[in-house]
Protein backbone atom coordinates (compact mmCIF):
# COMPACT_ATOMS: atom_id res chain seq x y z
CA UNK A 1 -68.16 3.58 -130.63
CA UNK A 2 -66.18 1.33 -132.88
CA UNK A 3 -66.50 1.18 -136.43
CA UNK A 4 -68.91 -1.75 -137.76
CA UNK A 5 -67.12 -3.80 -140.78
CA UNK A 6 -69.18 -5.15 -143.49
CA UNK A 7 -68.61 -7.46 -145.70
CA UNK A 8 -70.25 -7.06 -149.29
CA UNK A 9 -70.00 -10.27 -151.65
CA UNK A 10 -70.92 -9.63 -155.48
CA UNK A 11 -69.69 -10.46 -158.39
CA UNK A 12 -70.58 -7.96 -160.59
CA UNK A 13 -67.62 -5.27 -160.14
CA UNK A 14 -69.89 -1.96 -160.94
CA UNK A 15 -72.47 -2.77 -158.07
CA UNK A 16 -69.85 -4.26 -155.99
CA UNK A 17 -67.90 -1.11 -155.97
CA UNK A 18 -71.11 1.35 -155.55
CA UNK A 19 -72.82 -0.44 -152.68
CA UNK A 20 -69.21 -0.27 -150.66
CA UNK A 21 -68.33 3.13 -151.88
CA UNK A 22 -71.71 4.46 -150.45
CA UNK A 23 -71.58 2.35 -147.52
CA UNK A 24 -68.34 3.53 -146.47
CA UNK A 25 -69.39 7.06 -147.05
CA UNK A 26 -71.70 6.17 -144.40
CA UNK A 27 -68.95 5.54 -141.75
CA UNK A 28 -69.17 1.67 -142.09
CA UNK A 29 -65.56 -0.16 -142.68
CA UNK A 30 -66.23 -2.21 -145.84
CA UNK A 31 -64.35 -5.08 -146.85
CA UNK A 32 -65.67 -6.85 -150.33
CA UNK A 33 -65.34 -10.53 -151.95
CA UNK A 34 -65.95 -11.01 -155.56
CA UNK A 35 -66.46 -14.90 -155.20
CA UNK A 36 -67.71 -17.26 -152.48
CA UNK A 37 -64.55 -18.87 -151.72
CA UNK A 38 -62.93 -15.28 -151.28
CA UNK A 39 -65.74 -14.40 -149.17
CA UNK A 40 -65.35 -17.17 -146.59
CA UNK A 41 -61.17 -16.62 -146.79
CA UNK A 42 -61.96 -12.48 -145.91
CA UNK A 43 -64.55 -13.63 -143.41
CA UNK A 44 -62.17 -16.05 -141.41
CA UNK A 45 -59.46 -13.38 -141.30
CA UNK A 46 -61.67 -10.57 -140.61
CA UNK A 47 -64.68 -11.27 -139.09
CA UNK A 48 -67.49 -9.01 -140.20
CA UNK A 49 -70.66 -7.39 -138.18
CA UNK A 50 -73.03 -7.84 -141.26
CA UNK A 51 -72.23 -9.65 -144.08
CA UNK A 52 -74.59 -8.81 -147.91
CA UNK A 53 -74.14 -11.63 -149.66
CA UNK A 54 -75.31 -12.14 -152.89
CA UNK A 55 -76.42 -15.53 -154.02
CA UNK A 56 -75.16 -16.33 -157.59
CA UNK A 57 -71.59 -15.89 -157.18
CA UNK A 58 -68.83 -18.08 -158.87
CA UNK A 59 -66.39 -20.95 -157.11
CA UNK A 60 -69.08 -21.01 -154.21
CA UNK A 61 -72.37 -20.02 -154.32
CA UNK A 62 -74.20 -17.62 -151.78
CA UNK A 63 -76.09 -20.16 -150.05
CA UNK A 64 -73.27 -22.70 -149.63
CA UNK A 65 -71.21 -19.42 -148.20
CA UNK A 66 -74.25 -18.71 -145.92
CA UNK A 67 -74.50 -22.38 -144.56
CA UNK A 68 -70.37 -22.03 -144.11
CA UNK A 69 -70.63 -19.12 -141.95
CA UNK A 70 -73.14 -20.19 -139.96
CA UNK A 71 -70.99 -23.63 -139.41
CA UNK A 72 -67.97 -21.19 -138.33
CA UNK A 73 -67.96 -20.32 -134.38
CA UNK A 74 -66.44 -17.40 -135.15
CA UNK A 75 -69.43 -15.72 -137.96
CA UNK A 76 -72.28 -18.26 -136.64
CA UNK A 77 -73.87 -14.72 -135.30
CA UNK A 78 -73.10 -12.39 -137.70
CA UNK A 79 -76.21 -11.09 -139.66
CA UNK A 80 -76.78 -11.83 -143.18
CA UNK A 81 -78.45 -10.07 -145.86
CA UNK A 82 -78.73 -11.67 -148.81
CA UNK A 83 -78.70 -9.34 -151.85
CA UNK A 84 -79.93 -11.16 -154.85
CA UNK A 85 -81.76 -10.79 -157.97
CA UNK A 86 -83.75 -14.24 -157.40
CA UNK A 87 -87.16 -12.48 -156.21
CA UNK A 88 -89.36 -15.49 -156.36
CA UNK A 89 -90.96 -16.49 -153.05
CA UNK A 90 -89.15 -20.24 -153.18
CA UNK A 91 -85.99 -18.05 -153.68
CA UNK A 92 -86.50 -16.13 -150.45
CA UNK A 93 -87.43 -18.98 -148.08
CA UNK A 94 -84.68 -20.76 -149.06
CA UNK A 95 -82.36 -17.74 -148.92
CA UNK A 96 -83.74 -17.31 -145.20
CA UNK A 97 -84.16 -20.48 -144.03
CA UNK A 98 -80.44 -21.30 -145.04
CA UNK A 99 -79.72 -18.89 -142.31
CA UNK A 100 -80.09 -15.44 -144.09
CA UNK A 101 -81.66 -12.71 -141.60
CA UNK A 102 -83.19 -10.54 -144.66
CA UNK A 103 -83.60 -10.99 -148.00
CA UNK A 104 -83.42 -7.93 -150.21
CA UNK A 105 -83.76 -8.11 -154.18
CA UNK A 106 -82.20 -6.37 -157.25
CA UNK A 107 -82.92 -3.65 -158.37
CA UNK A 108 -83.28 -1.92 -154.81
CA UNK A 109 -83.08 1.43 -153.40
CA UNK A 110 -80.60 2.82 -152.02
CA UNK A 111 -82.48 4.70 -148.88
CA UNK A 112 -84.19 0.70 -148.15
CA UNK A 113 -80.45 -0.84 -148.12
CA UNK A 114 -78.86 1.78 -146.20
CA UNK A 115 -82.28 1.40 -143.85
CA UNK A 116 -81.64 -2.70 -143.49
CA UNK A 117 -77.92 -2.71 -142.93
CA UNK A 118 -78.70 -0.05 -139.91
């Protein structure tokens, strides 16, 4: 079985760095964007199996990076979790309606992450 890459976008360093250093202790390949327009750059050269994007990023937001992706042939498919710390329920229909496939919000747990990016 090949090796599923992710693609985690935050731009706060500490989280950014703990949510790929766990998931790549779970066998995923993990590639990571600090910024939106970074994001879409990584995305085009490497296209990811699942893509947690977090919304309030700087250059390019998360949901203008979501709508991007899903204009791109190449990541129109790929699933995307946005990871966010906007909880209210406006937040979350937008988030999914923009083309997100699951919504989780900050703080989480790390068994329920690991669970959704399965």
């Amino acid at each position: 079985m090949s090796q599923r890459t992710l693609l985690v976008v935050e731009d706060d360093a500490a989280l950014r760095e703990t949510i790929v250093y766990n998931l790549r202790r779970e066998g995923y390949l993990v590639l990571s964007a600090a910024d939106g327009v970074t994001a879409l750059e990584v995305a085009r050269q490497q296209p990811p199996s699942l893509v947690l994007l977090d919304l309030m990023l700087p250059r390019l937001d998360g949901l203008d990076v979501c709508r991007q992706l899903r204009g791109r042939p190449e990541t129109a498919s790929v699933p995307i979790l946005m990871l966010t710390a906007r909880g209210e329920e406006s937040d979350i229909v937008v988030g999914l309606e923009m083309g997100a496939d699951d919504y989780v919000t900050k703080p989480f747990s790390w068994n329920e992450l690991r669970a959704r990016v399965r």
